[in-house]
C-alpha atoms as a PDB file:
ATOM      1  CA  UNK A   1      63.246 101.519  93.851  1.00  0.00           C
ATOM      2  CA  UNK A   2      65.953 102.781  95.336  1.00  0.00           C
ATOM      3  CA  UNK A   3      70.094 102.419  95.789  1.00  0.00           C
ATOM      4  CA  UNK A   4      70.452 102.648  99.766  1.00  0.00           C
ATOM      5  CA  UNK A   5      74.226 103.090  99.495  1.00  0.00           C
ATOM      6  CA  UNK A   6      77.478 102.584  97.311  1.00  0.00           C
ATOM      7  CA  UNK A   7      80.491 100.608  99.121  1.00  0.00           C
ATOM      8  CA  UNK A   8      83.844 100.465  97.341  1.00  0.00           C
ATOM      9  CA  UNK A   9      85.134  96.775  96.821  1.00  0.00           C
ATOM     10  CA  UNK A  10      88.914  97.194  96.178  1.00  0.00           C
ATOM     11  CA  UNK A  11      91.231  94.015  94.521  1.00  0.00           C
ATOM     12  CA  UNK A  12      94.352  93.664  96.966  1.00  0.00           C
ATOM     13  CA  UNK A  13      97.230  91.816  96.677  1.00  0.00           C
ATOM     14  CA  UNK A  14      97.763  91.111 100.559  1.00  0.00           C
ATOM     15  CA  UNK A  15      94.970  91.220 102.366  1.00  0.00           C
ATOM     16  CA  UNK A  16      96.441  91.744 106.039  1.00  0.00           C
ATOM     17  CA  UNK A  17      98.688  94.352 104.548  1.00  0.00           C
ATOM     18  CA  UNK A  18      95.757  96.132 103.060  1.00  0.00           C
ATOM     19  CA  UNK A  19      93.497  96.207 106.608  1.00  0.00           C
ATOM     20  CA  UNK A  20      96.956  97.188 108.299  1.00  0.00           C
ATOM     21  CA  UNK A  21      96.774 100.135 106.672  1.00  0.00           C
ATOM     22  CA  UNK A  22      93.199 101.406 106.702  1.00  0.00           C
ATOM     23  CA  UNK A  23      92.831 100.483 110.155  1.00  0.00           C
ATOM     24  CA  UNK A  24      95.932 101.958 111.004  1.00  0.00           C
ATOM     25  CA  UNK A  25      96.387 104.893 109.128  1.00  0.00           C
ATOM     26  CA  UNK A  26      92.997 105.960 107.940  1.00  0.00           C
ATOM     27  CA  UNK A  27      90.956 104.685 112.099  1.00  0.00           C
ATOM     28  CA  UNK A  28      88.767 102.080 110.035  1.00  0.00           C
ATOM     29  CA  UNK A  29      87.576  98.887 111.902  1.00  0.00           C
ATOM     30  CA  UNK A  30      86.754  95.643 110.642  1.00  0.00           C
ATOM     31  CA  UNK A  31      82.929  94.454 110.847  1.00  0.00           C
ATOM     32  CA  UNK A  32      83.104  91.243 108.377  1.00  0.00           C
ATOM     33  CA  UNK A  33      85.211  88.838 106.879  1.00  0.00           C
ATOM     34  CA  UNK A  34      84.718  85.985 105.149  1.00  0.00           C
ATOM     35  CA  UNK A  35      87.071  83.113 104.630  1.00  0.00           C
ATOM     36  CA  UNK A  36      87.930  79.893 102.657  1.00  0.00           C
ATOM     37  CA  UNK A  37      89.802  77.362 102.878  1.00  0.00           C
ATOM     38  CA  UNK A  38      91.055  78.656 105.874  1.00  0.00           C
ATOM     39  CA  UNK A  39      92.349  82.505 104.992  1.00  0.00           C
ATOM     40  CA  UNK A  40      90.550  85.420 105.188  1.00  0.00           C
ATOM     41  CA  UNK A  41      89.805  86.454 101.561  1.00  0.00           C
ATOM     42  CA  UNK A  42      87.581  89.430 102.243  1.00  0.00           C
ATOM     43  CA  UNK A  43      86.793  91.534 104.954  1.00  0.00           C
ATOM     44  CA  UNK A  44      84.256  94.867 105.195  1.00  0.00           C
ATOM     45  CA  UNK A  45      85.907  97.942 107.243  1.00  0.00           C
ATOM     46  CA  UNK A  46      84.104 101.060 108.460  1.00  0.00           C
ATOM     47  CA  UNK A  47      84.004 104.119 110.257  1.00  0.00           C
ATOM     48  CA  UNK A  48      81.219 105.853 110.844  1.00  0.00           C
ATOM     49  CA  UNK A  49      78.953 105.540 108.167  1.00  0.00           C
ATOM     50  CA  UNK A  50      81.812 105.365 105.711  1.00  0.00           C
ATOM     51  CA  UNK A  51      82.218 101.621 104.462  1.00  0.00           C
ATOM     52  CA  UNK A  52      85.167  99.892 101.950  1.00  0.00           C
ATOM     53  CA  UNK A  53      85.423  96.304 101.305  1.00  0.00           C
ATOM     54  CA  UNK A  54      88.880  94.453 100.732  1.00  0.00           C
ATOM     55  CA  UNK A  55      89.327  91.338  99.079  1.00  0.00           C
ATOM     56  CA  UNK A  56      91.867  89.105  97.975  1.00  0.00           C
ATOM     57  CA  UNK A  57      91.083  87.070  94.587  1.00  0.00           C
ATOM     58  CA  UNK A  58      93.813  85.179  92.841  1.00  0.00           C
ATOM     59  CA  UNK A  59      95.339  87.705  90.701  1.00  0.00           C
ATOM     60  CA  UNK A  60      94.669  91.120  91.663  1.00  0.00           C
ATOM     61  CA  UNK A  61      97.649  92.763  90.020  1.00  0.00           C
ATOM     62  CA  UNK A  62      98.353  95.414  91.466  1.00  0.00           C
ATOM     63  CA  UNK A  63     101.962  96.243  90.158  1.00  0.00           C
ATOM     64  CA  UNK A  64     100.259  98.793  87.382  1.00  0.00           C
ATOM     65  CA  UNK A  65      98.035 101.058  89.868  1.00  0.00           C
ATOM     66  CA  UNK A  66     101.010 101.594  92.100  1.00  0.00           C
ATOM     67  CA  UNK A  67     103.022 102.705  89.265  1.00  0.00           C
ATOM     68  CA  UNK A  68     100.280 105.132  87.294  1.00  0.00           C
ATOM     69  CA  UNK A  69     100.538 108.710  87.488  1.00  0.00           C
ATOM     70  CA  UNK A  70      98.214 110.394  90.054  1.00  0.00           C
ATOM     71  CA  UNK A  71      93.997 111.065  89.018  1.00  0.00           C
ATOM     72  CA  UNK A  72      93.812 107.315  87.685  1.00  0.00           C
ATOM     73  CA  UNK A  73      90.306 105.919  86.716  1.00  0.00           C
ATOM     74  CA  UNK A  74      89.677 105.770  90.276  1.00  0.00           C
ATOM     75  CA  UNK A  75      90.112 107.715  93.440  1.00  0.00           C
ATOM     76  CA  UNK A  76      88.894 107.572  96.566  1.00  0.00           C
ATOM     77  CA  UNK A  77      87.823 111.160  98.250  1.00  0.00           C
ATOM     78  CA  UNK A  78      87.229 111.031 101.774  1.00  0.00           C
ATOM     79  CA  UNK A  79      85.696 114.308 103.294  1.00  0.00           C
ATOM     80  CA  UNK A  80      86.681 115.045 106.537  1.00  0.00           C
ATOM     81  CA  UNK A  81      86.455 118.457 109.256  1.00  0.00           C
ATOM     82  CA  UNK A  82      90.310 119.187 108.399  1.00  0.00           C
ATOM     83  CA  UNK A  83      92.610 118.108 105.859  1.00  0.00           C
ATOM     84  CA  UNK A  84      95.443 119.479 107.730  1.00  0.00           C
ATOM     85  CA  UNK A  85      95.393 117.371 110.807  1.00  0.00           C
ATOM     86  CA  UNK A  86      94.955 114.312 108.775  1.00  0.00           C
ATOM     87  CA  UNK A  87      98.026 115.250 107.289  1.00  0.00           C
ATOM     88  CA  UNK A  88     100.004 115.508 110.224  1.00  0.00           C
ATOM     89  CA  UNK A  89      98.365 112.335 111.478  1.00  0.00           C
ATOM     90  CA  UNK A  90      99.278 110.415 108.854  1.00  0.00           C
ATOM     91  CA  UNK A  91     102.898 112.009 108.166  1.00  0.00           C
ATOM     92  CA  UNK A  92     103.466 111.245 111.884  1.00  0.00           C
ATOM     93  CA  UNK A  93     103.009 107.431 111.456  1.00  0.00           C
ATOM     94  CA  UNK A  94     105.168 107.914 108.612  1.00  0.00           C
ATOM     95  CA  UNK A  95     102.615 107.950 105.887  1.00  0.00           C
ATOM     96  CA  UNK A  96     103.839 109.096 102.824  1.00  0.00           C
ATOM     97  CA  UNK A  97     101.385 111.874 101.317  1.00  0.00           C
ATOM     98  CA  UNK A  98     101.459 114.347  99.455  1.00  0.00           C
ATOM     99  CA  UNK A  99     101.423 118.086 100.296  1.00  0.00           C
ATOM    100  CA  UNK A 100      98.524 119.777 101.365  1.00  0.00           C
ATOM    101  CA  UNK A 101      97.223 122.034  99.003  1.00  0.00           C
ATOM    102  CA  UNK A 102      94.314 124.870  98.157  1.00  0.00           C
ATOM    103  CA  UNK A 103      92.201 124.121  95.562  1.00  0.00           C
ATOM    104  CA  UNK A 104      90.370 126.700  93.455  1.00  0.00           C
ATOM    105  CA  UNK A 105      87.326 124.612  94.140  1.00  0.00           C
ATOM    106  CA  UNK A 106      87.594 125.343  97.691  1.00  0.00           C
ATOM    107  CA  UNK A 107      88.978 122.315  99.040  1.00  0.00           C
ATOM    108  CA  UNK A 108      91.845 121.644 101.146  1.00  0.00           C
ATOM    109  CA  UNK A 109      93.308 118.534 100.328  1.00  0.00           C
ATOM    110  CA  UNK A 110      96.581 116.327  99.606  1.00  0.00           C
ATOM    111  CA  UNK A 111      96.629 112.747  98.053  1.00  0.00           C
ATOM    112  CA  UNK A 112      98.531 109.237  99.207  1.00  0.00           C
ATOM    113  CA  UNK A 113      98.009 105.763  97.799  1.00  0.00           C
ATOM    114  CA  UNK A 114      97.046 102.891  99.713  1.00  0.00           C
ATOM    115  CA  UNK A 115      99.847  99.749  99.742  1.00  0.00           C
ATOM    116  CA  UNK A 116      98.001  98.369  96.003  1.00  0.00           C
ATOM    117  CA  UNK A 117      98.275 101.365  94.878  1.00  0.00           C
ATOM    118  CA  UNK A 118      94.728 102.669  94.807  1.00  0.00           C
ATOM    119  CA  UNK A 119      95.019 106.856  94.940  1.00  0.00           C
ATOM    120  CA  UNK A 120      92.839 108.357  97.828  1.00  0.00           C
ATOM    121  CA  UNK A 121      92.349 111.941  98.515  1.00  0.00           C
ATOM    122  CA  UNK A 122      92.021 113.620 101.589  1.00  0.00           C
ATOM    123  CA  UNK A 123      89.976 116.705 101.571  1.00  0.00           C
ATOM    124  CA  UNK A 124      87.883 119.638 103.863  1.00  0.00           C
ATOM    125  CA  UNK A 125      86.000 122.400 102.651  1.00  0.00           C
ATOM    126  CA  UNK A 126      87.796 125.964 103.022  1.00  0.00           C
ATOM    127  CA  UNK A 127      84.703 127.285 104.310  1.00  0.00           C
ATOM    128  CA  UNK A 128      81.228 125.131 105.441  1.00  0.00           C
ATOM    129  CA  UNK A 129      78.056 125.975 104.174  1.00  0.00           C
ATOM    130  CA  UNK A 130      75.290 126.838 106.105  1.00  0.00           C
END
C-alpha cells in the first residue's frame, strides 16, 4: 500500500482569475474541469509532472491569506533549474515577487502570492548534486 502522488487542491475565490494566473504566469495547462450548473467549479492544471487543482466552493474566503504575513501554514515550493530567470519571467509580465535571495540552505529563491493569496516559493539549488 502505497501513496502514488500528493496534488495540492487550493480554495479560490474566482476561478478564471485563479487559472489566468497559473497558466499565465507560472506555463501550467489545464487537463480537467468539472462543472455544475453550468460554471466551471474546478479544474486540474499541470506541467510536467507537477499537478495543482483549483476549485471554487461557495465561500472560500480568501480576504485573510492575502493579508497574512509571509511563511503561512502553507506554501507552495516549486523547484525549478533557475530561480533567477523565473524571476525575470515573471517580473516581466508584471508579476509582483519578491527579491531573489541566497539562502544558507543553498537555495536560490524569492516568494509571490497567487491572486487568493496562497504564498508560493520559487527556488533552484546553488549547486546540483551528483
Amino acid at each position: 500500500m502505497e501513496i502514488r502522488e500528493l496534488v495540492p487542491l487550493l480554495n479560490v475565490e474566482d476561478l478564471d482569475r485563479s487559472i489566468a494566473f497559473y497558466t499565465k504566469a507560472l506555463r501550467f495547462q489545464v487537463v480537467r474541469e468539472f462543472q455544475a450548473a453550468g460554471r466551471t467549479i474546478w479544474a486540474m492544471l499541470q506541467q510536467g509532472s507537477v499537478k495543482l487543482m483549483v476549485h471554487r466552493p461557495d465561500a472560500p474566503g480568501s480576504a485573510h491569506r492575502r493579508s497574512r504575513p509571509s511563511d503561512g501554514e502553507t506554501v507552495l515550493y516549486l523547484f525549478v533549474d533557475s530561480a533567477r530567470d523565473w524571476h525575470a519571467a515573471l517580473k516581466a509580465q508584471g508579476v509582483a515577487a519578491g527579491d531573489v535571495v541566497v539562502e544558507p540552505y543553498g537555495m536560490e529563491e524569492f516568494r509571490l502570492r497567487d491572486p487568493d493569496g496562497y504564498e508560493i516559493a520559487i527556488g533552484s539549488p546553488l549547486m546540483q548534486v551528483a
